[in-house]
PDB file of N, CA and C in Angstrom:
ATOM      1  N   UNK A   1      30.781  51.568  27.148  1.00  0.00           N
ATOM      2  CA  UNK A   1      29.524  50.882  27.390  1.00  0.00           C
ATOM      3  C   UNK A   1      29.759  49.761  28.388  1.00  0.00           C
ATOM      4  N   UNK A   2      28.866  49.585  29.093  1.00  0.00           N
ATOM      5  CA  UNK A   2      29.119  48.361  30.143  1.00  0.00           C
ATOM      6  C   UNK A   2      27.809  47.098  29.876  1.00  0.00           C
ATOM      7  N   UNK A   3      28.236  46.003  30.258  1.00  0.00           N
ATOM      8  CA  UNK A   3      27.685  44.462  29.868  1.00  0.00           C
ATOM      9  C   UNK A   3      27.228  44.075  31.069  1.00  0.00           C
ATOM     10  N   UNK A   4      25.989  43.111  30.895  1.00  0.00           N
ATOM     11  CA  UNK A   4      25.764  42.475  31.929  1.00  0.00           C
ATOM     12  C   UNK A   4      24.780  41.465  31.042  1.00  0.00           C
ATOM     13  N   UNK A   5      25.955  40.179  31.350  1.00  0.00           N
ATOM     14  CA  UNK A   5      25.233  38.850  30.187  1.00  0.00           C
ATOM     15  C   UNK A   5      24.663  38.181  31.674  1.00  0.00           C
ATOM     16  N   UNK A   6      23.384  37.130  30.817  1.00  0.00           N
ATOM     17  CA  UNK A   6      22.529  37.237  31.753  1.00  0.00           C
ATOM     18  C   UNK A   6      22.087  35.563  30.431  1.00  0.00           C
ATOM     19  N   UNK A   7      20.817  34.207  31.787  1.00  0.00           N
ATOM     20  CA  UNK A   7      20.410  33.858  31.174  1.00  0.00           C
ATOM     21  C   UNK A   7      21.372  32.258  30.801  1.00  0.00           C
ATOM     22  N   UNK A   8      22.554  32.154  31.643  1.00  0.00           N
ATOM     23  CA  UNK A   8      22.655  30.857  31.406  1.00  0.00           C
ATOM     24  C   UNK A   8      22.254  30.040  32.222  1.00  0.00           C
ATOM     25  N   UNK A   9      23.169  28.428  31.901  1.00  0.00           N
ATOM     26  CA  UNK A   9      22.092  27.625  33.165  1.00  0.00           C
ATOM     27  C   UNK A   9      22.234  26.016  32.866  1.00  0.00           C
ATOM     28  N   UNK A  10      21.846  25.162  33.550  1.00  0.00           N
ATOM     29  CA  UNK A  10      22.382  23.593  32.564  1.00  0.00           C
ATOM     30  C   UNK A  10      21.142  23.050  31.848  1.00  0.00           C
ATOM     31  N   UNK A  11      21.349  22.710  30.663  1.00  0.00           N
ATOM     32  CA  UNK A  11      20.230  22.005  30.079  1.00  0.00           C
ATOM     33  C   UNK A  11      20.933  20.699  29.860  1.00  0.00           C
ATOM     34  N   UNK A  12      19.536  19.743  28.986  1.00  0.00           N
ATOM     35  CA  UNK A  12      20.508  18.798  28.316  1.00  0.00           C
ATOM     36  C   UNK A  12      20.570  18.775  27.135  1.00  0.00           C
ATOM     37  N   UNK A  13      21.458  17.713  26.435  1.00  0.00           N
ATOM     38  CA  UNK A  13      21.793  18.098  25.413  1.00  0.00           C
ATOM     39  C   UNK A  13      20.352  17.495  24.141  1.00  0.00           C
ATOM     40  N   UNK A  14      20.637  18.297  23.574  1.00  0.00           N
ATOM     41  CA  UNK A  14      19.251  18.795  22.421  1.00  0.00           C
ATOM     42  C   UNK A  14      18.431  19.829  22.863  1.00  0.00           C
ATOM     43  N   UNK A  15      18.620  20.520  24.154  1.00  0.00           N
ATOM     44  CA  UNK A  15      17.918  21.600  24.415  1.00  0.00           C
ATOM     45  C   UNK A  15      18.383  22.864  24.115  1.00  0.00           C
ATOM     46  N   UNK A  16      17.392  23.901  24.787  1.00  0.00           N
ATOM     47  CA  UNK A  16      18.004  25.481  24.101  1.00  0.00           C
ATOM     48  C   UNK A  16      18.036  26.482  24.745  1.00  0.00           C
ATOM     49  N   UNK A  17      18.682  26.973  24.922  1.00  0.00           N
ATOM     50  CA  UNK A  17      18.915  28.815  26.187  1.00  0.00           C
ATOM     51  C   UNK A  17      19.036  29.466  25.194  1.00  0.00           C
ATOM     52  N   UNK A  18      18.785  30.592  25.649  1.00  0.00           N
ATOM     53  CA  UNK A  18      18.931  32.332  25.161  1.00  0.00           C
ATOM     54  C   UNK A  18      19.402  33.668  26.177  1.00  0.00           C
ATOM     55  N   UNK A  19      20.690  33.427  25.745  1.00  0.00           N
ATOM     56  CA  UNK A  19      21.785  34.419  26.867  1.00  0.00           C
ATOM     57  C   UNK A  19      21.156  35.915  26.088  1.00  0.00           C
ATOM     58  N   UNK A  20      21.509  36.600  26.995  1.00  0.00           N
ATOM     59  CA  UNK A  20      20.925  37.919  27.332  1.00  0.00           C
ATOM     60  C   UNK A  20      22.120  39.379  27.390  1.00  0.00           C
ATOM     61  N   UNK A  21      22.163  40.328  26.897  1.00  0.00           N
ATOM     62  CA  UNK A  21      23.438  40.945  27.155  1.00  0.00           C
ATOM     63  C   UNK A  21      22.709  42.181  26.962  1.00  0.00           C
ATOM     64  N   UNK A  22      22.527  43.061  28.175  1.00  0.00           N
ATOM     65  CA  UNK A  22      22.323  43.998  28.419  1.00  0.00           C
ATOM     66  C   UNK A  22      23.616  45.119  28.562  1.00  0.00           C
ATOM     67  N   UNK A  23      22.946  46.373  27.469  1.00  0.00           N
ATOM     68  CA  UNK A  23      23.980  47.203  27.514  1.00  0.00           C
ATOM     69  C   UNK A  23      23.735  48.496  28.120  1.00  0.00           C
ATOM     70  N   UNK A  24      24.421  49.481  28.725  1.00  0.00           N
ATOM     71  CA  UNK A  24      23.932  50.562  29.577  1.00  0.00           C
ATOM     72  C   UNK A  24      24.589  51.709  28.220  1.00  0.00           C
ATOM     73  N   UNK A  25      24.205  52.499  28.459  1.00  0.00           N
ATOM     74  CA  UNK A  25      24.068  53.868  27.858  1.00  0.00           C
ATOM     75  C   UNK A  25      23.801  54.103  26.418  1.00  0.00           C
ATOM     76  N   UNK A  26      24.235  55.614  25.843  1.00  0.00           N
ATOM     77  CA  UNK A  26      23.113  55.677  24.789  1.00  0.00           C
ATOM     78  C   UNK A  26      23.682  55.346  23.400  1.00  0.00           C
ATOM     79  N   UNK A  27      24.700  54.591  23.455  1.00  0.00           N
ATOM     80  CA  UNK A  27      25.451  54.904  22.289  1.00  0.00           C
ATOM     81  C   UNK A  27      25.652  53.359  22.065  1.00  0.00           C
ATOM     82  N   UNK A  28      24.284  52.640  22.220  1.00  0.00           N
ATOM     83  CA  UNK A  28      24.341  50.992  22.065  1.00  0.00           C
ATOM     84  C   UNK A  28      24.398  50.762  20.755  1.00  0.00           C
ATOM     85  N   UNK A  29      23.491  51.244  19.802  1.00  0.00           N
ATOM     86  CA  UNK A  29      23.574  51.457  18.366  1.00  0.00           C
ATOM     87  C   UNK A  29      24.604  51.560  17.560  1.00  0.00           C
ATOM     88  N   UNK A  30      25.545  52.633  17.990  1.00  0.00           N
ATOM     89  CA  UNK A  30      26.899  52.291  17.193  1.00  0.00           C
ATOM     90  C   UNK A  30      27.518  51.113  17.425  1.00  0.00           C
ATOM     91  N   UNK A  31      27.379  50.647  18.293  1.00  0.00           N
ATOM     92  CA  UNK A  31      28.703  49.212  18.702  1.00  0.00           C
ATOM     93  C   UNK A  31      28.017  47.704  18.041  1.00  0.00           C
ATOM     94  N   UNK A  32      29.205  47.360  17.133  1.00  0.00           N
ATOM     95  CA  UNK A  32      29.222  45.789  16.945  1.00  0.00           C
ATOM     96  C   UNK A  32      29.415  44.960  18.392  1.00  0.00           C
ATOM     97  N   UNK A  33      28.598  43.728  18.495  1.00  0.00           N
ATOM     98  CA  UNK A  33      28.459  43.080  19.323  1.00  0.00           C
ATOM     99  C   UNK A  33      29.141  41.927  19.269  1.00  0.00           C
ATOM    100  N   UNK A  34      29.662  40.907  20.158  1.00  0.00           N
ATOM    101  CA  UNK A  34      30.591  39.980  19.631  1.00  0.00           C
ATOM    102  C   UNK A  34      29.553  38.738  21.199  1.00  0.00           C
ATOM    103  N   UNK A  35      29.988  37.554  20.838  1.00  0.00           N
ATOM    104  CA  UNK A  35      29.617  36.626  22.121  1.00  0.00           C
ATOM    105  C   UNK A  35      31.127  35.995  21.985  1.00  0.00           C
ATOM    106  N   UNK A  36      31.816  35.474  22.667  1.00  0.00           N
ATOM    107  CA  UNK A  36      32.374  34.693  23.082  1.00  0.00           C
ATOM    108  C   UNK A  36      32.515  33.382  23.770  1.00  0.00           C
ATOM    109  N   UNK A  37      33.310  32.313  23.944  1.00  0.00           N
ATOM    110  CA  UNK A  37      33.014  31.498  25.569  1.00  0.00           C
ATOM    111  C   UNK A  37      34.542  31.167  25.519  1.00  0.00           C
ATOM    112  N   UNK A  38      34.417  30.399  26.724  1.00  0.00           N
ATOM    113  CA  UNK A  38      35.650  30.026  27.292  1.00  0.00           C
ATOM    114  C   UNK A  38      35.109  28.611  27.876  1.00  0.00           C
ATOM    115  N   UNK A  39      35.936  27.499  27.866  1.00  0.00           N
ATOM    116  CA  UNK A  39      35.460  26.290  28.354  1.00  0.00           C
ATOM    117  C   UNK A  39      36.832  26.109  29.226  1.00  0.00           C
ATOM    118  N   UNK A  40      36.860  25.107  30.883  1.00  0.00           N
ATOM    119  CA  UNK A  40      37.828  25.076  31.287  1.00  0.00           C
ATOM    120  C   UNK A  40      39.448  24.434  30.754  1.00  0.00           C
ATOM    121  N   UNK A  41      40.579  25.491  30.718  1.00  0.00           N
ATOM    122  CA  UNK A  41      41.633  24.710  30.402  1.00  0.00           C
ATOM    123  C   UNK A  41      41.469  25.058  28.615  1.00  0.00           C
ATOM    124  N   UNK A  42      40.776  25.922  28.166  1.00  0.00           N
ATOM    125  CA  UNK A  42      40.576  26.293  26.946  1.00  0.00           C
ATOM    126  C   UNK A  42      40.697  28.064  26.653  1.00  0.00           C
ATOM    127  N   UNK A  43      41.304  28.525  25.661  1.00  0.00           N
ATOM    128  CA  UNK A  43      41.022  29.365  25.395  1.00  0.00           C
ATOM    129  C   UNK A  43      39.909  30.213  24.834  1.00  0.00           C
ATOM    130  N   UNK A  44      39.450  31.395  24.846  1.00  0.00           N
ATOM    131  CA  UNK A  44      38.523  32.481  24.927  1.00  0.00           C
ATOM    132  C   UNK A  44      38.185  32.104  23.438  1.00  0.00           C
ATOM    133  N   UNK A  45      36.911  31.801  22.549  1.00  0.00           N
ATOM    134  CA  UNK A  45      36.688  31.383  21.298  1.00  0.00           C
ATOM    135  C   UNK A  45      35.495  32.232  21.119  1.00  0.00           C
ATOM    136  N   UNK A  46      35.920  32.760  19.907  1.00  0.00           N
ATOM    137  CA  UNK A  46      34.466  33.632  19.143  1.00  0.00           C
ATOM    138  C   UNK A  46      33.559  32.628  18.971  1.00  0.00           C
ATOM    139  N   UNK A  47      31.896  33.538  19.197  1.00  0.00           N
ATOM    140  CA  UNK A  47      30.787  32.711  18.706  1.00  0.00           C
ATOM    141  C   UNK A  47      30.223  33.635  18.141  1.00  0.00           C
ATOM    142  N   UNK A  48      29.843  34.596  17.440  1.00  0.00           N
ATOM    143  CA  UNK A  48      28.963  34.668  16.990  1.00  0.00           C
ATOM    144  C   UNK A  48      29.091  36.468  16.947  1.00  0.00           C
ATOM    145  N   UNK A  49      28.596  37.169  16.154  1.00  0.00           N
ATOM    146  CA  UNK A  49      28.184  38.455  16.094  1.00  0.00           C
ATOM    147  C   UNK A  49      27.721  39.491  14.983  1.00  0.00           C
ATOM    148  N   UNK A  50      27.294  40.395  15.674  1.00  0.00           N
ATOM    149  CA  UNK A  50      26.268  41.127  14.591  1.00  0.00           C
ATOM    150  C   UNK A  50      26.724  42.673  14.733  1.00  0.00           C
ATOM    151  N   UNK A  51      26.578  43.688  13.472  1.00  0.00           N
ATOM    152  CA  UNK A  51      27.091  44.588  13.260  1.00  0.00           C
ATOM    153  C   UNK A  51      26.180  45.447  13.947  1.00  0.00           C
ATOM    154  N   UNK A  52      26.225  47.016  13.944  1.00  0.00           N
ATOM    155  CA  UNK A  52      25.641  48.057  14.646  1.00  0.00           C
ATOM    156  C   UNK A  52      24.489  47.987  14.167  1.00  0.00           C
ATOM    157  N   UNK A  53      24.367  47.589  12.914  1.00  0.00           N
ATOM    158  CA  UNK A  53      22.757  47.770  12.081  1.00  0.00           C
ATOM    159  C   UNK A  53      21.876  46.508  12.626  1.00  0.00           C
ATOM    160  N   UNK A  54      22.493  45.708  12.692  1.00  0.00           N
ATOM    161  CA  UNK A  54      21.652  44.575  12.936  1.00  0.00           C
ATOM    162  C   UNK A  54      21.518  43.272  11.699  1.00  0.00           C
ATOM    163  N   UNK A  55      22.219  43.997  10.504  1.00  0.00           N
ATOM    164  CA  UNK A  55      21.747  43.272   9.214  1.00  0.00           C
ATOM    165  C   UNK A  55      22.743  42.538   8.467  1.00  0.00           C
ATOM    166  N   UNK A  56      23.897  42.640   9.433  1.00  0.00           N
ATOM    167  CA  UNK A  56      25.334  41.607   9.382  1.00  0.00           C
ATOM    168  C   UNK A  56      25.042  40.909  10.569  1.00  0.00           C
ATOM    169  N   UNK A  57      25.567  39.295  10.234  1.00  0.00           N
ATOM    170  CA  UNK A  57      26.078  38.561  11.356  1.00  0.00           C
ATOM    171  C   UNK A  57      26.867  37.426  11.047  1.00  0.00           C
ATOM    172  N   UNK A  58      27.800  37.490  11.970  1.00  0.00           N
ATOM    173  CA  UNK A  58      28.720  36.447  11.753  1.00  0.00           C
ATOM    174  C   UNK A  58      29.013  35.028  12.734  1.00  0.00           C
ATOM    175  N   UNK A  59      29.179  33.697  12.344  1.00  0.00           N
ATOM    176  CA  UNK A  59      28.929  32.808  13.385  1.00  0.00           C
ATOM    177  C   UNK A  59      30.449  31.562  13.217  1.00  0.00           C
ATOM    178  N   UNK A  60      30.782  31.534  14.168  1.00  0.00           N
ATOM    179  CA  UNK A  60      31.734  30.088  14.123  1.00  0.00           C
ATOM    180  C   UNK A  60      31.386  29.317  13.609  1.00  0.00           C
ATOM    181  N   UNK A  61      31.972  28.140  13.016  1.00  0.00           N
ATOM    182  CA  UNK A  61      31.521  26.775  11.852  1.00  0.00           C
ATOM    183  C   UNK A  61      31.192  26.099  13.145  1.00  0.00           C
ATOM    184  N   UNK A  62      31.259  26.170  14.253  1.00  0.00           N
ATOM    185  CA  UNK A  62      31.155  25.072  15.385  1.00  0.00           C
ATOM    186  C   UNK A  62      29.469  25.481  15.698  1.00  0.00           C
ATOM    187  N   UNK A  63      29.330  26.699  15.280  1.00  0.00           N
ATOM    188  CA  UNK A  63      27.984  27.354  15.936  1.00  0.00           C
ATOM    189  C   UNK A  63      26.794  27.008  15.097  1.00  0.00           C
ATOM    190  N   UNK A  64      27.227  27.433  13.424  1.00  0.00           N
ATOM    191  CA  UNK A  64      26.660  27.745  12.839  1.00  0.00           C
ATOM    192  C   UNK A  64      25.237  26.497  12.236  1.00  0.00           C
ATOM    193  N   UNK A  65      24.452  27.317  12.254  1.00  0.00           N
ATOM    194  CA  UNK A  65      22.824  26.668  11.905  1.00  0.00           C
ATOM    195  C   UNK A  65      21.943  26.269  13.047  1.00  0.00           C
ATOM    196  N   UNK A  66      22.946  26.286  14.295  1.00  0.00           N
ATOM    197  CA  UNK A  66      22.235  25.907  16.011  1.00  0.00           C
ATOM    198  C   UNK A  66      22.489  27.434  16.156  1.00  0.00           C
ATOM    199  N   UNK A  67      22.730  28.733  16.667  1.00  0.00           N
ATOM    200  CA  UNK A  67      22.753  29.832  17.244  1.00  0.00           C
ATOM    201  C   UNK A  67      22.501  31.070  16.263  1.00  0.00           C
ATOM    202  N   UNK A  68      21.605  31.537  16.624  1.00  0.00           N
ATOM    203  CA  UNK A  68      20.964  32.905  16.154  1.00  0.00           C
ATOM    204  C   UNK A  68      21.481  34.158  17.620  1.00  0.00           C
ATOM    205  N   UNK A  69      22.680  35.376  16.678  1.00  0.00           N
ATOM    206  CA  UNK A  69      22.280  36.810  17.387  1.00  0.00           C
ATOM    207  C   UNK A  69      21.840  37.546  16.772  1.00  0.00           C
ATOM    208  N   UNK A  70      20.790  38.556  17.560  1.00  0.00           N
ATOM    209  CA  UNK A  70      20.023  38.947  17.355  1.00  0.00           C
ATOM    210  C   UNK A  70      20.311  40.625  18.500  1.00  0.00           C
ATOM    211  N   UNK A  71      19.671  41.228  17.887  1.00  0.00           N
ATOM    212  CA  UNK A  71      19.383  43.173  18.780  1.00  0.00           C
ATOM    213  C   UNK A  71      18.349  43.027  18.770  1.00  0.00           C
ATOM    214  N   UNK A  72      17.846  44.161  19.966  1.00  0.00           N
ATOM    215  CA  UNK A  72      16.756  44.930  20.630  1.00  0.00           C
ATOM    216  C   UNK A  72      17.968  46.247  21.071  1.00  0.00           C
ATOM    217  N   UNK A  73      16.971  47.122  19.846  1.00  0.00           N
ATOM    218  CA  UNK A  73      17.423  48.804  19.998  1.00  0.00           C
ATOM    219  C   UNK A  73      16.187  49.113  21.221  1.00  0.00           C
ATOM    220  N   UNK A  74      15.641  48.823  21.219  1.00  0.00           N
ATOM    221  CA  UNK A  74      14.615  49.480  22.205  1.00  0.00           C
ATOM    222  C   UNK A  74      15.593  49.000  23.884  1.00  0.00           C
ATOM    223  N   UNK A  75      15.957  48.093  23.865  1.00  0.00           N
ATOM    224  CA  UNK A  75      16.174  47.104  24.997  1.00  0.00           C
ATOM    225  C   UNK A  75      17.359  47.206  25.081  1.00  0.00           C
ATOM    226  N   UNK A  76      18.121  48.102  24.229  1.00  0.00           N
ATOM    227  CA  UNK A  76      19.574  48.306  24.607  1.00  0.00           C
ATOM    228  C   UNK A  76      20.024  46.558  24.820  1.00  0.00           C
ATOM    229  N   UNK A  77      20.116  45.484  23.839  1.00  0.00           N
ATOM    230  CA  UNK A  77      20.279  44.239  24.699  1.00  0.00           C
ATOM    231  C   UNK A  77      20.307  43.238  23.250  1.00  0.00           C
ATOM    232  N   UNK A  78      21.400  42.384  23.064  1.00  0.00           N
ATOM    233  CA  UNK A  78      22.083  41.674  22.096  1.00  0.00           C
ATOM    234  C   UNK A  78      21.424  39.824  22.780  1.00  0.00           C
ATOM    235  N   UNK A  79      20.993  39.421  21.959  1.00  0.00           N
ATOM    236  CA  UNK A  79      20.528  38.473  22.278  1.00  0.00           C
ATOM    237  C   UNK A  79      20.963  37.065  21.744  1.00  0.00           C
ATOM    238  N   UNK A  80      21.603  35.751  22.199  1.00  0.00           N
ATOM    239  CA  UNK A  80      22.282  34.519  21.828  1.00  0.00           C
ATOM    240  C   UNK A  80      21.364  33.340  21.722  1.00  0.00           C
ATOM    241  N   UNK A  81      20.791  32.914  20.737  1.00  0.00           N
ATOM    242  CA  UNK A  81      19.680  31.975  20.836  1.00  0.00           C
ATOM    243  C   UNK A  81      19.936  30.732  20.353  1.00  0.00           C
ATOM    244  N   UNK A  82      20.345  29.784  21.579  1.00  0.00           N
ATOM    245  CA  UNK A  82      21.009  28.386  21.122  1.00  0.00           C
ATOM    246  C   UNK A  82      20.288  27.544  21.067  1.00  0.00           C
ATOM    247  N   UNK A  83      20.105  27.045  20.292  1.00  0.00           N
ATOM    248  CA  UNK A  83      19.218  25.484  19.865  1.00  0.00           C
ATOM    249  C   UNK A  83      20.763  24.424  19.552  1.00  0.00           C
ATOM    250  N   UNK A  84      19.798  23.128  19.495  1.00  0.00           N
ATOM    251  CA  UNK A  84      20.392  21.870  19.519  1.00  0.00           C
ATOM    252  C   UNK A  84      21.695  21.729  20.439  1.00  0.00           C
ATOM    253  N   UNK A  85      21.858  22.292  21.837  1.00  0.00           N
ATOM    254  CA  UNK A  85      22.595  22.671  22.090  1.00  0.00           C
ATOM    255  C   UNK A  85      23.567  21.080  22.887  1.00  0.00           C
ATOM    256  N   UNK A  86      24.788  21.070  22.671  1.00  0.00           N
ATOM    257  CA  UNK A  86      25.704  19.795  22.697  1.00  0.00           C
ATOM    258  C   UNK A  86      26.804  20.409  23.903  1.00  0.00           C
ATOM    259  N   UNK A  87      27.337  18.877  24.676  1.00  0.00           N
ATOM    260  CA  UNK A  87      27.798  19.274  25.905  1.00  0.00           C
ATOM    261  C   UNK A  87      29.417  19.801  25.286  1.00  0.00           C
ATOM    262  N   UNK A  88      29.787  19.877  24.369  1.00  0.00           N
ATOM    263  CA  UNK A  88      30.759  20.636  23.261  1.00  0.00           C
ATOM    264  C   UNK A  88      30.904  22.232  23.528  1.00  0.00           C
ATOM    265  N   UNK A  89      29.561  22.688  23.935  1.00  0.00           N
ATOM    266  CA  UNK A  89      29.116  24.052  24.085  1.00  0.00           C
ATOM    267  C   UNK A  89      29.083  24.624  25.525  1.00  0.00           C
ATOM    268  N   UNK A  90      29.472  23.527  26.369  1.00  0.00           N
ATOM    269  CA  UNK A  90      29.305  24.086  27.646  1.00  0.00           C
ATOM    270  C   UNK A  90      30.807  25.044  27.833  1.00  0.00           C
ATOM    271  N   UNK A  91      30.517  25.720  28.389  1.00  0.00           N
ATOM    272  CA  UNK A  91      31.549  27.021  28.902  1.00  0.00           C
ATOM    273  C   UNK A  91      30.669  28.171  29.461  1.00  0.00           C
ATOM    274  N   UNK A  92      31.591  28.920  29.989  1.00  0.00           N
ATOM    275  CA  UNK A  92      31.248  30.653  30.300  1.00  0.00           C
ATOM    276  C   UNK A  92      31.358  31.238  28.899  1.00  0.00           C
ATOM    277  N   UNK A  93      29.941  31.687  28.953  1.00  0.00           N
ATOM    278  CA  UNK A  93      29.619  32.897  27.400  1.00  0.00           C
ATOM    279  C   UNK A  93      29.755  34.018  28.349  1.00  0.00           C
ATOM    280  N   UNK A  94      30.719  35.188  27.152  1.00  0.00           N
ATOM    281  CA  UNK A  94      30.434  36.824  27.008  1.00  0.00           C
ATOM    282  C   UNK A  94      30.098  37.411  26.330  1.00  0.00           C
ATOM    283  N   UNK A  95      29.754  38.716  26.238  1.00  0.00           N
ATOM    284  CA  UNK A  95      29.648  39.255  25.138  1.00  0.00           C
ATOM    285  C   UNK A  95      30.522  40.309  25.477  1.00  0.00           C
ATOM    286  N   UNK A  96      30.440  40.951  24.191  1.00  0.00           N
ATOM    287  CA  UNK A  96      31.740  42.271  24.252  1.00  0.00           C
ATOM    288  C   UNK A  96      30.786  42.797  23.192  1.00  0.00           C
ATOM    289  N   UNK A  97      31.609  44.748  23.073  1.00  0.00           N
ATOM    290  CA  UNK A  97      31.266  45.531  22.129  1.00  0.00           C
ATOM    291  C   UNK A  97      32.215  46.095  21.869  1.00  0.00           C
ATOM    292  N   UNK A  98      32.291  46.637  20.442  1.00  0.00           N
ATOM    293  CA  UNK A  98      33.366  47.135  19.507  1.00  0.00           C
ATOM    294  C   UNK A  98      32.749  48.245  19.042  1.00  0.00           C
ATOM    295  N   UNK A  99      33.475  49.326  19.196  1.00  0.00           N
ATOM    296  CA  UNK A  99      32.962  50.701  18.467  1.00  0.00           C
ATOM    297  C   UNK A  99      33.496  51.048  17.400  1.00  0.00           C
ATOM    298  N   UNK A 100      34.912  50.303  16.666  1.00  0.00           N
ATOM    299  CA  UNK A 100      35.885  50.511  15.689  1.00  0.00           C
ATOM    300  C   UNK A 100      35.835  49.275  14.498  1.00  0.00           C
ATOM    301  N   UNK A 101      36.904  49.116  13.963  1.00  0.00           N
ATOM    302  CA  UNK A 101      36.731  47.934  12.988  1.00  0.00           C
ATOM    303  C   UNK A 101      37.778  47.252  13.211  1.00  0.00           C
ATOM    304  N   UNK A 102      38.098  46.157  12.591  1.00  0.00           N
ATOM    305  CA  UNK A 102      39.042  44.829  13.080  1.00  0.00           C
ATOM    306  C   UNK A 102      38.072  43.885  12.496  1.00  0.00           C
ATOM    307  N   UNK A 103      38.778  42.399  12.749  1.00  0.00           N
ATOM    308  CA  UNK A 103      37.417  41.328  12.907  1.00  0.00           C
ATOM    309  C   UNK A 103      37.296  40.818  13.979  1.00  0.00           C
ATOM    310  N   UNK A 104      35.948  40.603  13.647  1.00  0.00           N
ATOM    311  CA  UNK A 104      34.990  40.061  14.630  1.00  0.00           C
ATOM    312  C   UNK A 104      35.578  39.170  15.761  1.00  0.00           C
ATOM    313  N   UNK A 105      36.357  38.316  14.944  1.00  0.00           N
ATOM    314  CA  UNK A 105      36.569  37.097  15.982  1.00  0.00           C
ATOM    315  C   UNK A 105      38.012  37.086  16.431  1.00  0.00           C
ATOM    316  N   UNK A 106      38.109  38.755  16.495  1.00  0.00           N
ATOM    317  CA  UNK A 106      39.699  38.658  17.362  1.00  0.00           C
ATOM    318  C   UNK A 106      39.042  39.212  18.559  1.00  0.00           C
ATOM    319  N   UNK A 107      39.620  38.774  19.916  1.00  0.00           N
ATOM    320  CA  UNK A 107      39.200  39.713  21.158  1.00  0.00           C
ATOM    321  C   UNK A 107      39.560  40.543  21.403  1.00  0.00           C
ATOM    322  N   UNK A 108      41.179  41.116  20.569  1.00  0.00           N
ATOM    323  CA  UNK A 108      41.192  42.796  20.699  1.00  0.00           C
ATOM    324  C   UNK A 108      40.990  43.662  19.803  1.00  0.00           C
ATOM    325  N   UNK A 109      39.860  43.416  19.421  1.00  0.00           N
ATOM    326  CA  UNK A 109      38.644  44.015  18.553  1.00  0.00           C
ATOM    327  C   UNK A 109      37.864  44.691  19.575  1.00  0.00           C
ATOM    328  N   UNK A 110      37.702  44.160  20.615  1.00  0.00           N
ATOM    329  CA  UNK A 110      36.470  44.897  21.621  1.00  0.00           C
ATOM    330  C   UNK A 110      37.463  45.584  22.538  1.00  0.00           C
ATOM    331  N   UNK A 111      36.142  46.683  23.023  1.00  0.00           N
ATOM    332  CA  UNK A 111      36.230  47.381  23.895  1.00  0.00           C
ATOM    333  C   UNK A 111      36.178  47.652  25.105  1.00  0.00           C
ATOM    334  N   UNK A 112      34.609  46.344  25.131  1.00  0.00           N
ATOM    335  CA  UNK A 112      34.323  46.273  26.573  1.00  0.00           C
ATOM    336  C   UNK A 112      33.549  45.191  26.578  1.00  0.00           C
ATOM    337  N   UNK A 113      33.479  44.249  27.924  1.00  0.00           N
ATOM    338  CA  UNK A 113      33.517  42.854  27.745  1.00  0.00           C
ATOM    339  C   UNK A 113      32.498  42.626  29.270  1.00  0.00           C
ATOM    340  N   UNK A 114      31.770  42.453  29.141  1.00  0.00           N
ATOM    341  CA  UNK A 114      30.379  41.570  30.260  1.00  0.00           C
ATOM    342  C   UNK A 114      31.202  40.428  30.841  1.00  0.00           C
ATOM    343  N   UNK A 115      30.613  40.300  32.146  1.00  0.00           N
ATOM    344  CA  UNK A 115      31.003  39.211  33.028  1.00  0.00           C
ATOM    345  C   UNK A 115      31.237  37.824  33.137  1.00  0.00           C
ATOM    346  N   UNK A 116      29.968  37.615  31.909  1.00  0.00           N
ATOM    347  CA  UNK A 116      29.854  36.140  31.933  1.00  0.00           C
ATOM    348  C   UNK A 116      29.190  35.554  32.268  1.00  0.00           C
ATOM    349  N   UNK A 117      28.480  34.468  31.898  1.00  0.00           N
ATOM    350  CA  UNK A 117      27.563  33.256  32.115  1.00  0.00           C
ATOM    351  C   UNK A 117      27.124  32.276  31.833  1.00  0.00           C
ATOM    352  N   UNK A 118      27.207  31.240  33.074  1.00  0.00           N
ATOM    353  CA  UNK A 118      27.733  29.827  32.939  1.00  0.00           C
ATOM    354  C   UNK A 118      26.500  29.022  31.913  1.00  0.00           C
ATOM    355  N   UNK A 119      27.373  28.410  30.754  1.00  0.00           N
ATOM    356  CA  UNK A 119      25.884  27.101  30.106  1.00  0.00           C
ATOM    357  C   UNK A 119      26.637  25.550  30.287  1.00  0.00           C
ATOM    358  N   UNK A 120      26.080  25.062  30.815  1.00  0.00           N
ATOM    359  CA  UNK A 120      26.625  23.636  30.894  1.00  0.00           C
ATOM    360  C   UNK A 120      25.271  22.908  30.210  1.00  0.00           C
ATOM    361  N   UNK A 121      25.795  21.979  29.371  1.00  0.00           N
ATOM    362  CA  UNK A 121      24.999  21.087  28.363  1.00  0.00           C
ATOM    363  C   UNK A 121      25.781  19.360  29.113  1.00  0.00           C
ATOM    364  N   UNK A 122      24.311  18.695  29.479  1.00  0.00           N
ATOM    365  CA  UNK A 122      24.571  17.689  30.277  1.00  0.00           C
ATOM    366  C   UNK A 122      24.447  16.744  28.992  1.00  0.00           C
ATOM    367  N   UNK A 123      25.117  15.096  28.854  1.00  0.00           N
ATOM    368  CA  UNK A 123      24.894  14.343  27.954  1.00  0.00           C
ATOM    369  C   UNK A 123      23.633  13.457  28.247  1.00  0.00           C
TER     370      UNK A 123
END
């Protein structure tokens, strides 16, 4: 499956984006979805993800109660919905998909991994 995250951008801080991760072909349904980021001079850190069904999700303690993911089966497209968002959070977000099992918040769990896109949270 191939990624194309979409939808970041600078806000300030207490504001909210909703990254975008469009997936191509037909077999979007089976794959667990994962987000990631990376901040500079930092390593690659799980944020957040949701199972093939839609009715699991899992979130970092750094994330959790500010970021909702979310699917669109119609839209082939995994969706990151950040509120209260803190300049803590600025980095390049990805998303990735996993067709197998492992956990969530290892990165060689996935399969295939979107480009990336920049959120910078100003103070």
């Amino acid at each position: 499956v191939q990624l194309q995250a979409s939808g970041g951008g600078l806000v300030q801080a207490g504001g909210s984006l909703r990254l975008s991760c469009a997936a191509s072909g037909r077999t979007f349904s089976s794959y667990a979805m994962g987000w990631f980021r990376q901040a500079p001079g930092k390593e690659r850190e799980f944020v957040a993800a949701i199972d093939w069904s839609g009715g699991r999700t899992s979130y970092s303690d750094s994330v959790k109660g500010r970021f909702t993911v979310s699917r669109d089966y119609a839209r082939n497209t995994v969706y990151l919905q950040m509120n209260s968002l803190k300049p803590e959070d600025t980095a390049v977000y990805y998303c990735a998909a996993t067709s197998g099992g492992g956990g969530w918040s290892n990165l060689a769990t996935y399969d295939s991994w979107g480009q990336g896109t920049q959120v910078t949270v100003s103070s």
